[in-house]
PDB file of N, CA and C in Angstrom:
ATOM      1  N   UNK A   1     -35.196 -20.238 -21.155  1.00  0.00           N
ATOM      2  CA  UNK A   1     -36.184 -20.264 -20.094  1.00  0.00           C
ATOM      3  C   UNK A   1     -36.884 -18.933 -20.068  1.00  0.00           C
ATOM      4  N   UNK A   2     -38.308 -18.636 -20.280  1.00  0.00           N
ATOM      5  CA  UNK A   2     -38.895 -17.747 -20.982  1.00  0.00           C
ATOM      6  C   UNK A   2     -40.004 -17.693 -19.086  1.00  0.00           C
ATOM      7  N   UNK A   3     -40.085 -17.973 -17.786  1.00  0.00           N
ATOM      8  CA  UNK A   3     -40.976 -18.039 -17.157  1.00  0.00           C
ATOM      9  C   UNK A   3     -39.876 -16.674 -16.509  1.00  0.00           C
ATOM     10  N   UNK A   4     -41.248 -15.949 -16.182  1.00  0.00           N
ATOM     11  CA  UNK A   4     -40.499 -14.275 -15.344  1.00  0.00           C
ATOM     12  C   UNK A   4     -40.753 -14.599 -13.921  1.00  0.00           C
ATOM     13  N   UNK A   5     -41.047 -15.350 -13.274  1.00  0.00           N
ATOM     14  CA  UNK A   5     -41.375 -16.246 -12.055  1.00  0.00           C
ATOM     15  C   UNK A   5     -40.265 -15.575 -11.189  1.00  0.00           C
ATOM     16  N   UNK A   6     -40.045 -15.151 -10.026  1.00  0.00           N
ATOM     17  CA  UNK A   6     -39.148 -15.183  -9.526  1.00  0.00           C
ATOM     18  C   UNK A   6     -38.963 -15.658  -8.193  1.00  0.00           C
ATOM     19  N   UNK A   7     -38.078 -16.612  -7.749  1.00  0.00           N
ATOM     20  CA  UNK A   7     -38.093 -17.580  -6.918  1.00  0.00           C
ATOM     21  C   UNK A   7     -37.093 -17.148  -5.831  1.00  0.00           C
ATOM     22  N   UNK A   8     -38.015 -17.306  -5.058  1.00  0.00           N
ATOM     23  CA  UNK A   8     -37.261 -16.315  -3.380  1.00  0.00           C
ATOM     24  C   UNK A   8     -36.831 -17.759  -2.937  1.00  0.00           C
ATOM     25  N   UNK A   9     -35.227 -18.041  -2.573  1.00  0.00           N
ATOM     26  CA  UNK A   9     -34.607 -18.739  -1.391  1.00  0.00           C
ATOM     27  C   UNK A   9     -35.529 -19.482  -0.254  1.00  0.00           C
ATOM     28  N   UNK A  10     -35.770 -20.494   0.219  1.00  0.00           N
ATOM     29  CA  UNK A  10     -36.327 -20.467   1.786  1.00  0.00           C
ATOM     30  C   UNK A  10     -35.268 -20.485   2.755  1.00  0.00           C
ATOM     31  N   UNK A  11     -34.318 -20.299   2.586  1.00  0.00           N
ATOM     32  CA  UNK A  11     -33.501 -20.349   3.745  1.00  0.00           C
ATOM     33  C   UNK A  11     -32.353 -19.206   3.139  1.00  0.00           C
ATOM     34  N   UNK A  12     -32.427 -17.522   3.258  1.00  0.00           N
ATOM     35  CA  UNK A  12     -31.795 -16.479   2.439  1.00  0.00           C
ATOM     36  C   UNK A  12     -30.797 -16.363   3.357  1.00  0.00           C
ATOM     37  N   UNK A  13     -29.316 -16.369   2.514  1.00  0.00           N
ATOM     38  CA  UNK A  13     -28.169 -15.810   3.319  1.00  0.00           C
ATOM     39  C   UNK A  13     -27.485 -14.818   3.206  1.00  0.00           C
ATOM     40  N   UNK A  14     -27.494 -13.880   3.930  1.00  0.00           N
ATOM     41  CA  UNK A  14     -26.565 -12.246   3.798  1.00  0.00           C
ATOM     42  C   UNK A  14     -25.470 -12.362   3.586  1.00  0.00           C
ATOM     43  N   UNK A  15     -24.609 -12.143   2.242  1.00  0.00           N
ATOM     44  CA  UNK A  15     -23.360 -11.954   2.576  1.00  0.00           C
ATOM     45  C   UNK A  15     -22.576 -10.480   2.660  1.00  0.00           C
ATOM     46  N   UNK A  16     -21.619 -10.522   3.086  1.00  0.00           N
ATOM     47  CA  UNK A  16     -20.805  -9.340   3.299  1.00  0.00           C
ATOM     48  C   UNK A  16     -19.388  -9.461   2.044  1.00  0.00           C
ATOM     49  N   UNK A  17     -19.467  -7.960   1.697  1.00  0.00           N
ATOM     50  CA  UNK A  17     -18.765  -7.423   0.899  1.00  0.00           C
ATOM     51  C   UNK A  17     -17.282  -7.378   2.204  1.00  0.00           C
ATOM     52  N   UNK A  18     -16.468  -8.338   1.924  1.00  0.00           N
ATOM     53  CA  UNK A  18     -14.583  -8.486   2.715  1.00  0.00           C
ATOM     54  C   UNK A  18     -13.903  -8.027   1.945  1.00  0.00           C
ATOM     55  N   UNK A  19     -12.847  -7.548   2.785  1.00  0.00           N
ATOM     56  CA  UNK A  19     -11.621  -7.468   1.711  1.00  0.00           C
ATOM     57  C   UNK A  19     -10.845  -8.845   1.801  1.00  0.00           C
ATOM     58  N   UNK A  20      -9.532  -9.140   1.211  1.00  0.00           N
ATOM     59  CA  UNK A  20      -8.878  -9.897   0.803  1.00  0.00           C
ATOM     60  C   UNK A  20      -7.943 -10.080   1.942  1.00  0.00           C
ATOM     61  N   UNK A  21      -8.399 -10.484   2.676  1.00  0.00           N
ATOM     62  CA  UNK A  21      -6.906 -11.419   4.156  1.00  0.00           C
ATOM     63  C   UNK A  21      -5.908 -11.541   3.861  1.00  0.00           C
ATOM     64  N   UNK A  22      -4.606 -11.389   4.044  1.00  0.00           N
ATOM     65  CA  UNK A  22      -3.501 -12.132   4.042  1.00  0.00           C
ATOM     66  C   UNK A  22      -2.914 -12.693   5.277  1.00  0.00           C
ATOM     67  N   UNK A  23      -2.758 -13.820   5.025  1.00  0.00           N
ATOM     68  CA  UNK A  23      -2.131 -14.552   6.362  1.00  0.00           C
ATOM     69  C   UNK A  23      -0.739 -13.594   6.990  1.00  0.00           C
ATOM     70  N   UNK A  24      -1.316 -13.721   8.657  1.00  0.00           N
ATOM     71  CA  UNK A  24       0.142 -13.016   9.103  1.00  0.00           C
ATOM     72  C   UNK A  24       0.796 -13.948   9.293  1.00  0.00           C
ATOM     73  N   UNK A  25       2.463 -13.944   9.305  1.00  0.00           N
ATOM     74  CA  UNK A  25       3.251 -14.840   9.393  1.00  0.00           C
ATOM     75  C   UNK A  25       4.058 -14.426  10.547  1.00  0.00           C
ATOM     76  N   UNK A  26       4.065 -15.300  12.028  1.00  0.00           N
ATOM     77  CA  UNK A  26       5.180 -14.723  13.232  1.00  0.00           C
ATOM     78  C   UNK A  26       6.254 -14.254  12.819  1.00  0.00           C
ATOM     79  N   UNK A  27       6.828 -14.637  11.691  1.00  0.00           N
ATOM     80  CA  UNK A  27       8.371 -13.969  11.519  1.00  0.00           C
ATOM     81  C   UNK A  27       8.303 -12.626  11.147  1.00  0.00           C
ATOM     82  N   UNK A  28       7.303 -12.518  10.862  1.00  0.00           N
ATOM     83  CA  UNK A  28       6.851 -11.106  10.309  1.00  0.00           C
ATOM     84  C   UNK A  28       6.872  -9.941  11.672  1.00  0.00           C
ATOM     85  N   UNK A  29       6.803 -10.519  12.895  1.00  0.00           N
ATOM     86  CA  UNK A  29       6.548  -9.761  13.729  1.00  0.00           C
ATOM     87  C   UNK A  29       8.239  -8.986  14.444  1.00  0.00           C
ATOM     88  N   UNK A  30       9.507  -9.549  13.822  1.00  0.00           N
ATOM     89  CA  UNK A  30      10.553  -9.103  13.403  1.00  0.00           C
ATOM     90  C   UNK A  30      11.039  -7.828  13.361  1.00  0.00           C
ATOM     91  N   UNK A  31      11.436  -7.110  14.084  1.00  0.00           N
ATOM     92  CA  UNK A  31      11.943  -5.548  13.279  1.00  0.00           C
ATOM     93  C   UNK A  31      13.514  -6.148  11.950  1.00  0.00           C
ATOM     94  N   UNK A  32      14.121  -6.988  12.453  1.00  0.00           N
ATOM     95  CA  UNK A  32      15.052  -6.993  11.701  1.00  0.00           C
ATOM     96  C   UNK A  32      14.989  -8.049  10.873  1.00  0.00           C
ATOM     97  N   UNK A  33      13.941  -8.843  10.380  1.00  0.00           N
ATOM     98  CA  UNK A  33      13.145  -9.317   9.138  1.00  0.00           C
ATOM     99  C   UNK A  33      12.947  -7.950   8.406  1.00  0.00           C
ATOM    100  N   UNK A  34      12.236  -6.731   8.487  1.00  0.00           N
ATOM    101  CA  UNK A  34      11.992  -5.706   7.742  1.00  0.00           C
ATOM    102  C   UNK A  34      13.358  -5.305   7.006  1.00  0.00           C
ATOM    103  N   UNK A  35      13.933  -5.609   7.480  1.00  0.00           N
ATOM    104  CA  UNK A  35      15.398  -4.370   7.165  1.00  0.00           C
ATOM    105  C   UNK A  35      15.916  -5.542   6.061  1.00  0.00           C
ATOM    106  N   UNK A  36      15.549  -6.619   5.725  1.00  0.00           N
ATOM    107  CA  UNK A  36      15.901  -7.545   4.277  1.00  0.00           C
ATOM    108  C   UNK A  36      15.436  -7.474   3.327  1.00  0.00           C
ATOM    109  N   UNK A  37      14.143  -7.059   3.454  1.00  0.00           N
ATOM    110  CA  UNK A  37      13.155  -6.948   2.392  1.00  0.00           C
ATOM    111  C   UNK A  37      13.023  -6.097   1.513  1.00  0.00           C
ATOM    112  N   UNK A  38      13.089  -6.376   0.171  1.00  0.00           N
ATOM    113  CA  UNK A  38      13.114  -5.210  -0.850  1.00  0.00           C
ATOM    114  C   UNK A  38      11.859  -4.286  -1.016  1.00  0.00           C
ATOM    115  N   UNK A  39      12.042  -3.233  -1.753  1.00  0.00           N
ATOM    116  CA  UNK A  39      10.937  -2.254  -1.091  1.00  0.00           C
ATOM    117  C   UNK A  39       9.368  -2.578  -1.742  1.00  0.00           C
ATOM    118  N   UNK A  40       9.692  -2.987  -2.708  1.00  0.00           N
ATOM    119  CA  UNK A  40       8.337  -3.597  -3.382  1.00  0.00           C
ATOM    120  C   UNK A  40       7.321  -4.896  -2.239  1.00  0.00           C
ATOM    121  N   UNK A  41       7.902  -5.154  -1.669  1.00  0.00           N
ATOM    122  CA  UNK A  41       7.364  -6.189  -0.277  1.00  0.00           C
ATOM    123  C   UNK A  41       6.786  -5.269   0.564  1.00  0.00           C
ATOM    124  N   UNK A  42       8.080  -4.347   1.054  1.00  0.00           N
ATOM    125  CA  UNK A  42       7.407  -3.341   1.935  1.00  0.00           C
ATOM    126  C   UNK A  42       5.724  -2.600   1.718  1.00  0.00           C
ATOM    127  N   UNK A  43       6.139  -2.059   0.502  1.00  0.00           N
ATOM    128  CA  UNK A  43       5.100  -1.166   0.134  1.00  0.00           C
ATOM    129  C   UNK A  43       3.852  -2.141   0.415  1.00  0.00           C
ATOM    130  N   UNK A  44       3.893  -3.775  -0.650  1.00  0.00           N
ATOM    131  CA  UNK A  44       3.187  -4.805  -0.450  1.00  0.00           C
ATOM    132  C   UNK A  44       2.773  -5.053   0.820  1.00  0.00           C
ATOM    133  N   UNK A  45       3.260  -5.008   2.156  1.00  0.00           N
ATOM    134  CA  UNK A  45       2.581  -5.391   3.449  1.00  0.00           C
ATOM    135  C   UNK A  45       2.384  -4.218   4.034  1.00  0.00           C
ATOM    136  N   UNK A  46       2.595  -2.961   3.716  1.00  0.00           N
ATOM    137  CA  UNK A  46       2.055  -1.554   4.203  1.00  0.00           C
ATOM    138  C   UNK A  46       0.239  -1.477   3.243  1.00  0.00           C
ATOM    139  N   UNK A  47       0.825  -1.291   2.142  1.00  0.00           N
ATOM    140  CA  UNK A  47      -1.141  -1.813   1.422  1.00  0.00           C
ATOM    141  C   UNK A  47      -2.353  -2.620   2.246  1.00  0.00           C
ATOM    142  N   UNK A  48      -1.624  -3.887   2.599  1.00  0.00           N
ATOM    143  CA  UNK A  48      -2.295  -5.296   2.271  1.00  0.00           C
ATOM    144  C   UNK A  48      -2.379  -5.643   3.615  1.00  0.00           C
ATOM    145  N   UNK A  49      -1.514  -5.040   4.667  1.00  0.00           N
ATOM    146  CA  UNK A  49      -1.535  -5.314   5.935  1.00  0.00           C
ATOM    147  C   UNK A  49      -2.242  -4.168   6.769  1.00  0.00           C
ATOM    148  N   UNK A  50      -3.410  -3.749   6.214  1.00  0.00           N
ATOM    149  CA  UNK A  50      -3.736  -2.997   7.024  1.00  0.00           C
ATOM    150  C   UNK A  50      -4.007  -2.765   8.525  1.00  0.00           C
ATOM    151  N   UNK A  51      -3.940  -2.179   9.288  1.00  0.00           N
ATOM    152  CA  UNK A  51      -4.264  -2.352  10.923  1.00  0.00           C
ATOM    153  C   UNK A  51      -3.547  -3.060  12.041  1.00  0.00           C
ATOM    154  N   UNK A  52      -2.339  -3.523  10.845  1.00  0.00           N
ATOM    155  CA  UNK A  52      -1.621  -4.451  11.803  1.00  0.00           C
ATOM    156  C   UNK A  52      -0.188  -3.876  12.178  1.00  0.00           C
ATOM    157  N   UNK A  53       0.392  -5.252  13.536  1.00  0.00           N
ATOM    158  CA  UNK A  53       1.853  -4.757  13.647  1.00  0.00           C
ATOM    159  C   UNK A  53       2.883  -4.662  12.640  1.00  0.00           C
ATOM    160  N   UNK A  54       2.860  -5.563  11.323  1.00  0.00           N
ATOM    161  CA  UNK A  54       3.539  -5.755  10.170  1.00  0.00           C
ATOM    162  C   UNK A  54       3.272  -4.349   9.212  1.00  0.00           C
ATOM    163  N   UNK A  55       2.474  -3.602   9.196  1.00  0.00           N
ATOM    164  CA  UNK A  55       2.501  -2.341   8.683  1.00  0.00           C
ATOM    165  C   UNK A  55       2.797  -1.431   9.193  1.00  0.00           C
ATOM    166  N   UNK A  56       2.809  -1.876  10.629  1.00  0.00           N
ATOM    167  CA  UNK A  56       3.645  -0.659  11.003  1.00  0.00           C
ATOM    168  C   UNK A  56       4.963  -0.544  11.363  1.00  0.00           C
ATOM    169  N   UNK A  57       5.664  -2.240  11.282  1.00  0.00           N
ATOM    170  CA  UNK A  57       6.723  -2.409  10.711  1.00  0.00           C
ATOM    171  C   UNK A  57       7.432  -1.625   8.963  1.00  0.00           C
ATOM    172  N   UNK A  58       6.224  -2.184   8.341  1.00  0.00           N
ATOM    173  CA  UNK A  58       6.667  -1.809   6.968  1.00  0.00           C
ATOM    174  C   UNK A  58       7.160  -0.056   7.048  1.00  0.00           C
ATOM    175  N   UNK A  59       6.021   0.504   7.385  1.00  0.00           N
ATOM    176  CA  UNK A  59       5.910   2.330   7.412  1.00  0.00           C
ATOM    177  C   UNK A  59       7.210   2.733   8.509  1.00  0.00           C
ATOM    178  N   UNK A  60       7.872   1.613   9.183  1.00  0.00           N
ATOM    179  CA  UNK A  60       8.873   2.196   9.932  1.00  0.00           C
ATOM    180  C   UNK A  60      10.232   1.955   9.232  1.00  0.00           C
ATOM    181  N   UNK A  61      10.069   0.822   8.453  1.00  0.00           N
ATOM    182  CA  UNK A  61      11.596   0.569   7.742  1.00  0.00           C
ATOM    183  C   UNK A  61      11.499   1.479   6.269  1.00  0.00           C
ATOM    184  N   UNK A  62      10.546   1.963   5.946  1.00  0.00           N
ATOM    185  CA  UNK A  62      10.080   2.683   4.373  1.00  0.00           C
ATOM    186  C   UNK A  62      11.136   3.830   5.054  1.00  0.00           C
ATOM    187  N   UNK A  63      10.583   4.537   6.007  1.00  0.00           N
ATOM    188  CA  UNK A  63      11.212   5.710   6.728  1.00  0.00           C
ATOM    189  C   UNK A  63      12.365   5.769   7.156  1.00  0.00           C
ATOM    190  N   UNK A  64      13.034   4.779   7.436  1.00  0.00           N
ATOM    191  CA  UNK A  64      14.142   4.587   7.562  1.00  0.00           C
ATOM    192  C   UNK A  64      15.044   4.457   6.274  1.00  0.00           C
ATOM    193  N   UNK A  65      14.330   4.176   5.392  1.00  0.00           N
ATOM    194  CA  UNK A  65      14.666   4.497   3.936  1.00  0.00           C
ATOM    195  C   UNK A  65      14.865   5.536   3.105  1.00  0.00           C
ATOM    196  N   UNK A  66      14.398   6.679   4.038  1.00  0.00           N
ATOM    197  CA  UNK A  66      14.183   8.186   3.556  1.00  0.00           C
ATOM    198  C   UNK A  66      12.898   8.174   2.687  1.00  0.00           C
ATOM    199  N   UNK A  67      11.727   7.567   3.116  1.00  0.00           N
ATOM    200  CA  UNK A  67      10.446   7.677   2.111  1.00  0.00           C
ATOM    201  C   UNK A  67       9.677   8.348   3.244  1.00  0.00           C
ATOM    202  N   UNK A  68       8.766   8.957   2.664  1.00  0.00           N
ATOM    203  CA  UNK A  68       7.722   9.860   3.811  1.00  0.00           C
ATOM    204  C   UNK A  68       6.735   9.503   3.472  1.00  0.00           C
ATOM    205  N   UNK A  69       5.959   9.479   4.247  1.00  0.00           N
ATOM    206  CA  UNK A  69       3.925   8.872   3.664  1.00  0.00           C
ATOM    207  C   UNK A  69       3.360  10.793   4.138  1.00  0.00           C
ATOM    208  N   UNK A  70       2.754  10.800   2.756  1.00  0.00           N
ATOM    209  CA  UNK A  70       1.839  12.192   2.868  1.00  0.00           C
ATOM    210  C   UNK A  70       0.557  11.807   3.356  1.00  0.00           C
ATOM    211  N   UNK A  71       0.367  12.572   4.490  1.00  0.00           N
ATOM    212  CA  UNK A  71      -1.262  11.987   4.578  1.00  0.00           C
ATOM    213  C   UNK A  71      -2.193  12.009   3.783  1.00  0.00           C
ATOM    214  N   UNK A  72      -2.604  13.712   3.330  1.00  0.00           N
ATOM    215  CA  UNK A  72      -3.597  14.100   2.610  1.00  0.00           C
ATOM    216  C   UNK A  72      -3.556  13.540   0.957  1.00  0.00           C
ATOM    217  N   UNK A  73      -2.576  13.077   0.642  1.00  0.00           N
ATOM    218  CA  UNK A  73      -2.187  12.085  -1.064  1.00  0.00           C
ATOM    219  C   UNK A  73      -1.956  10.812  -0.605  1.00  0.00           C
ATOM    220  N   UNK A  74      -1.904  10.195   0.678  1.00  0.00           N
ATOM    221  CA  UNK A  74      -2.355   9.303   0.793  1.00  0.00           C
ATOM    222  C   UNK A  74      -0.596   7.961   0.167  1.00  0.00           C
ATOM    223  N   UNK A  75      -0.181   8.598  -0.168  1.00  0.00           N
ATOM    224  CA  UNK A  75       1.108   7.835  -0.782  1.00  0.00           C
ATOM    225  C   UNK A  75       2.412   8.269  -0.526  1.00  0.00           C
ATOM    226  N   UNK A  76       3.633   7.533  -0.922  1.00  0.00           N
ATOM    227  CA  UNK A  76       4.783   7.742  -0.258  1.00  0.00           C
ATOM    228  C   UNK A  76       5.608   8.659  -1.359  1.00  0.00           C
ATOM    229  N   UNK A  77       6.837   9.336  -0.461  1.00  0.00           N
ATOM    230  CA  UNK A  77       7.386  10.222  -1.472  1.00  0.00           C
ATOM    231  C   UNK A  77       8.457   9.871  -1.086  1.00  0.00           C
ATOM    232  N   UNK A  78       9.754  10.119  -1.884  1.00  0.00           N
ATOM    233  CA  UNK A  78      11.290   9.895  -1.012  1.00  0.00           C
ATOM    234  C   UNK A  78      11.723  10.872  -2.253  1.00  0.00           C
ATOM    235  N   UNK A  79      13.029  11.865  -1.347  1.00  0.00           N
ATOM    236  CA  UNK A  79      13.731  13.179  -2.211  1.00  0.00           C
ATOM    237  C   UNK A  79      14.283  12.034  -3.232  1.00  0.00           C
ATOM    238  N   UNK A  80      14.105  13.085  -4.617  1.00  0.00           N
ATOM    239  CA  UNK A  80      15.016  12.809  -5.698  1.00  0.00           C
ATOM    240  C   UNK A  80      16.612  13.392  -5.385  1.00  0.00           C
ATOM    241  N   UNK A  81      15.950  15.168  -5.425  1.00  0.00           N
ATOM    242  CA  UNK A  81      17.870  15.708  -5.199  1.00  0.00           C
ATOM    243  C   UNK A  81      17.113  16.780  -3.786  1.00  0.00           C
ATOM    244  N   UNK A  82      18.246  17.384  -3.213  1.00  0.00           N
ATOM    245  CA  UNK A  82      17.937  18.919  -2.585  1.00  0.00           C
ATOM    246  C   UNK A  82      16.723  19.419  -2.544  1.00  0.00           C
ATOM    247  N   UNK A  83      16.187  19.514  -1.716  1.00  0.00           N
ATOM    248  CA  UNK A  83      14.915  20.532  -2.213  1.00  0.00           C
ATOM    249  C   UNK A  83      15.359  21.712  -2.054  1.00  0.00           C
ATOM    250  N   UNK A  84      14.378  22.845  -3.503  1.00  0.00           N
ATOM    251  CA  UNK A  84      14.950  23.930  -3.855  1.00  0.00           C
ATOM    252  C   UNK A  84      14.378  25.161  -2.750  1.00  0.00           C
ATOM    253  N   UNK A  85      12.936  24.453  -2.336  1.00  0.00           N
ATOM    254  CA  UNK A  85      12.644  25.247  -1.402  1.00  0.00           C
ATOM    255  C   UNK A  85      12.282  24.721  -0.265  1.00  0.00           C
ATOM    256  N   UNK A  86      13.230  25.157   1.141  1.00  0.00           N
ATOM    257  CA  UNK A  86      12.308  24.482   1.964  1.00  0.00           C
ATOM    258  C   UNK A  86      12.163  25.461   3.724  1.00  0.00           C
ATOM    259  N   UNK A  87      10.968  25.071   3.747  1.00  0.00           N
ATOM    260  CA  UNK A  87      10.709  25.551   4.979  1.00  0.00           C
ATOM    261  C   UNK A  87       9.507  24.828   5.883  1.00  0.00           C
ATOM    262  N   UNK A  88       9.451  25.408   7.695  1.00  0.00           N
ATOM    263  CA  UNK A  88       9.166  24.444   8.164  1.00  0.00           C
ATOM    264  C   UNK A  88       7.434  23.884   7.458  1.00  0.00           C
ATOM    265  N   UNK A  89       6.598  24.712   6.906  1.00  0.00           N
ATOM    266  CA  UNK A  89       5.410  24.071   6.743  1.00  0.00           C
ATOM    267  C   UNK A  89       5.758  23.084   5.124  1.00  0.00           C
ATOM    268  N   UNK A  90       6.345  23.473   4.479  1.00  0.00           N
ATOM    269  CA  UNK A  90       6.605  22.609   2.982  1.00  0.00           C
ATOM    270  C   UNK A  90       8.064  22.722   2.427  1.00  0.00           C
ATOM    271  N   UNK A  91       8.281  21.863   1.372  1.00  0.00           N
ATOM    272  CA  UNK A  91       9.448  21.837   0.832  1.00  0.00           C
ATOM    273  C   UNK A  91       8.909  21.817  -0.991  1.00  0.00           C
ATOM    274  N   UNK A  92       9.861  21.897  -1.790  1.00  0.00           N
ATOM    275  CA  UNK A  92       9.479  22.472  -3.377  1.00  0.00           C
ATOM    276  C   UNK A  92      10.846  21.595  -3.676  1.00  0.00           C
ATOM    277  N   UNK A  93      10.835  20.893  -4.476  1.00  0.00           N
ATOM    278  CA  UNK A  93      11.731  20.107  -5.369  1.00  0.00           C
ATOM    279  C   UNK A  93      11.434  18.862  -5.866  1.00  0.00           C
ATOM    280  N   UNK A  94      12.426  18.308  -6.602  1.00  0.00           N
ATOM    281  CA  UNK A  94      12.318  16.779  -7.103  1.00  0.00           C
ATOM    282  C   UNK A  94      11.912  15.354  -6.197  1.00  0.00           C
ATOM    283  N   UNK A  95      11.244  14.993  -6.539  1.00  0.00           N
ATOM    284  CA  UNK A  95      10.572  13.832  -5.627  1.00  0.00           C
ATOM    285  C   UNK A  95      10.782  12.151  -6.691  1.00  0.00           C
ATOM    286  N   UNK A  96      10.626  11.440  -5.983  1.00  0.00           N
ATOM    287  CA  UNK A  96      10.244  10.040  -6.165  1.00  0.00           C
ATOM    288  C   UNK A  96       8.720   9.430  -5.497  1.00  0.00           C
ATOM    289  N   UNK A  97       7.806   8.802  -6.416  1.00  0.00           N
ATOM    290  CA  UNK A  97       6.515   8.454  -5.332  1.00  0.00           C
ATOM    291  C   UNK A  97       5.969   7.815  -5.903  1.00  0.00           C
ATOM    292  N   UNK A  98       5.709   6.947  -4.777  1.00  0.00           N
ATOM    293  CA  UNK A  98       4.580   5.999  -4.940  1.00  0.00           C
ATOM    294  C   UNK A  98       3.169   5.603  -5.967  1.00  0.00           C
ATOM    295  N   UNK A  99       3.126   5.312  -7.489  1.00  0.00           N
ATOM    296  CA  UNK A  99       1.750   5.657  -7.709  1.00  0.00           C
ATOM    297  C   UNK A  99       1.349   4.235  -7.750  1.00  0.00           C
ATOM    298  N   UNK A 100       0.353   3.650  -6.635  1.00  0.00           N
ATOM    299  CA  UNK A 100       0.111   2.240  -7.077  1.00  0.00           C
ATOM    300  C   UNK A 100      -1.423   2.536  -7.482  1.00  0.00           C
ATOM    301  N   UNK A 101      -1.619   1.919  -8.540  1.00  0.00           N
ATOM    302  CA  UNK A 101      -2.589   2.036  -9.270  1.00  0.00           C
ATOM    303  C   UNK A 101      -3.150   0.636  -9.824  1.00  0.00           C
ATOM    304  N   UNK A 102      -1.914  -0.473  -9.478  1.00  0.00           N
ATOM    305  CA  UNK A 102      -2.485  -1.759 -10.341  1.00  0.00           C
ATOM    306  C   UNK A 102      -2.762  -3.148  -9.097  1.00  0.00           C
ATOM    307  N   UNK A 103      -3.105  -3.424  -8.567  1.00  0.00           N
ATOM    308  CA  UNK A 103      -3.152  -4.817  -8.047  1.00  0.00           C
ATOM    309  C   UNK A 103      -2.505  -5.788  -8.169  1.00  0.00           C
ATOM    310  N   UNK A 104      -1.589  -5.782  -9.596  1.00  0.00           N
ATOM    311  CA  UNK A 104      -0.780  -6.704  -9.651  1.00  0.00           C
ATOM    312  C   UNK A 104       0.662  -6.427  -9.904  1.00  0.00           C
ATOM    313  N   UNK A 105       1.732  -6.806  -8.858  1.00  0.00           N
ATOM    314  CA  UNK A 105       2.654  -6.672  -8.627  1.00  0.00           C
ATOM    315  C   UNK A 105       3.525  -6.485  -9.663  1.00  0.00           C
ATOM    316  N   UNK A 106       3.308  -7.271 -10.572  1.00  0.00           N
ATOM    317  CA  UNK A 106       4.143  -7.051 -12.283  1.00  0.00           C
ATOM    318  C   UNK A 106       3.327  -6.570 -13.149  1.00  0.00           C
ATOM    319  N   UNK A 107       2.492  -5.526 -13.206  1.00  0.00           N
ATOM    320  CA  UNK A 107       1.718  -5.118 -14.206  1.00  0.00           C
ATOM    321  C   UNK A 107       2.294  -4.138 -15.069  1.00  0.00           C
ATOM    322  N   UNK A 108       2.981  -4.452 -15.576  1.00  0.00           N
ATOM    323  CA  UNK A 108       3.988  -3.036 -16.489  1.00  0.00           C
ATOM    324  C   UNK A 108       3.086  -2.132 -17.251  1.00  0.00           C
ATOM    325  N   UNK A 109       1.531  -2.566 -17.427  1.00  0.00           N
ATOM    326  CA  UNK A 109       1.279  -1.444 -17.844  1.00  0.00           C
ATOM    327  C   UNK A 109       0.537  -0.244 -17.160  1.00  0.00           C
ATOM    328  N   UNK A 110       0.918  -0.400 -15.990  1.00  0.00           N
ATOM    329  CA  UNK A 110       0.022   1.221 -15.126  1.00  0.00           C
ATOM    330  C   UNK A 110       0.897   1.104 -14.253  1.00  0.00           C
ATOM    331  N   UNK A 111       1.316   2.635 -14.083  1.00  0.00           N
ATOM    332  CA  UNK A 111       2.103   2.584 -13.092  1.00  0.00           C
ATOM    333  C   UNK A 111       1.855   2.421 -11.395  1.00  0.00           C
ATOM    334  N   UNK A 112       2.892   1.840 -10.985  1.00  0.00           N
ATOM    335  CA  UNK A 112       2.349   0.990  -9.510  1.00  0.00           C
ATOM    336  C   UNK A 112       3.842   1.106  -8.742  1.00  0.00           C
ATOM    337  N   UNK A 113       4.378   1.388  -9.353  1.00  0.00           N
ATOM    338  CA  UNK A 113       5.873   1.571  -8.281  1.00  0.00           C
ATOM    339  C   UNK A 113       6.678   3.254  -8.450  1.00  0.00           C
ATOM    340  N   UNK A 114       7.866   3.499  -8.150  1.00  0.00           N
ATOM    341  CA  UNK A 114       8.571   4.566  -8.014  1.00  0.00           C
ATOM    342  C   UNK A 114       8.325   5.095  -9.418  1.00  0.00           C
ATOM    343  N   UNK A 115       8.330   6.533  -9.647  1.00  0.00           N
ATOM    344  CA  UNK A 115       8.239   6.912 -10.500  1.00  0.00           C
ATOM    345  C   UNK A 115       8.879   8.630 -10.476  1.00  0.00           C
ATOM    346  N   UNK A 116       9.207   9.244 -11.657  1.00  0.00           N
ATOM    347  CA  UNK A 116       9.387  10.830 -11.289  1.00  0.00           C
ATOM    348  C   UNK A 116       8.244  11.685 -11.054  1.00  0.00           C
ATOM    349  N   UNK A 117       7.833  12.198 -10.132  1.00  0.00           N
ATOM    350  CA  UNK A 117       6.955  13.283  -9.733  1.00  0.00           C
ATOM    351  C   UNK A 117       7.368  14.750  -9.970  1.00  0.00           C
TER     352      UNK A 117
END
């Protein structure tokens, strides 16, 4: 089709750029539903559940896990061993953290779960 014609809609509809919903589920609204769930879920409804009571479920049982959310990196850390240095504004040692980088839950090739930092 070789005509450069370009043909305007009569009836044009705006759409909006969404993110991706996930259904909330009442059981979800649970503190002791959280405390079953393996941490790969967690992390999963702390992401994906943004703004809601279920993430802030998730970010309360992560912590209860010994994981910390850094604000300014934006991702979670939990001690490997001792930290070598610590005081009240920072600490210096071995870590575990968060790098999610892939969208898909089994993507073995980018890293997206615990890793050494």
């Amino acid at each position: 089709y070789q005509d450069s014609t370009i043909i305007t809609p009569a009836n044009p509809v705006a759409l909006q750029k969404r993110r991706v919903q996930f259904p909330t589920m009442p059981m979800l609204t649970q503190p002791e539903i959280f405390e079953k769930l393996d941490e790969d879920t967690l992390f999963f409804i702390f992401y994906f559940q943004q703004g809601t009571f279920e993430q802030f479920l998730a970010a309360k049982e992560l912590k209860r896990r010994n994981w910390a959310f850094h604000k300014k990196y934006l991702t979670w850390f939990q001690r490997y061993d001792d930290p070598k240095v610590e005081t009240k504004e920072k600490e210096q040692g071995a870590y575990v953290c968060l790098l999610y980088t892939s969208p898909s839950p089994r993507d073995l090739s980018t890293s997206r779960m615990p890793s050494s930092a």
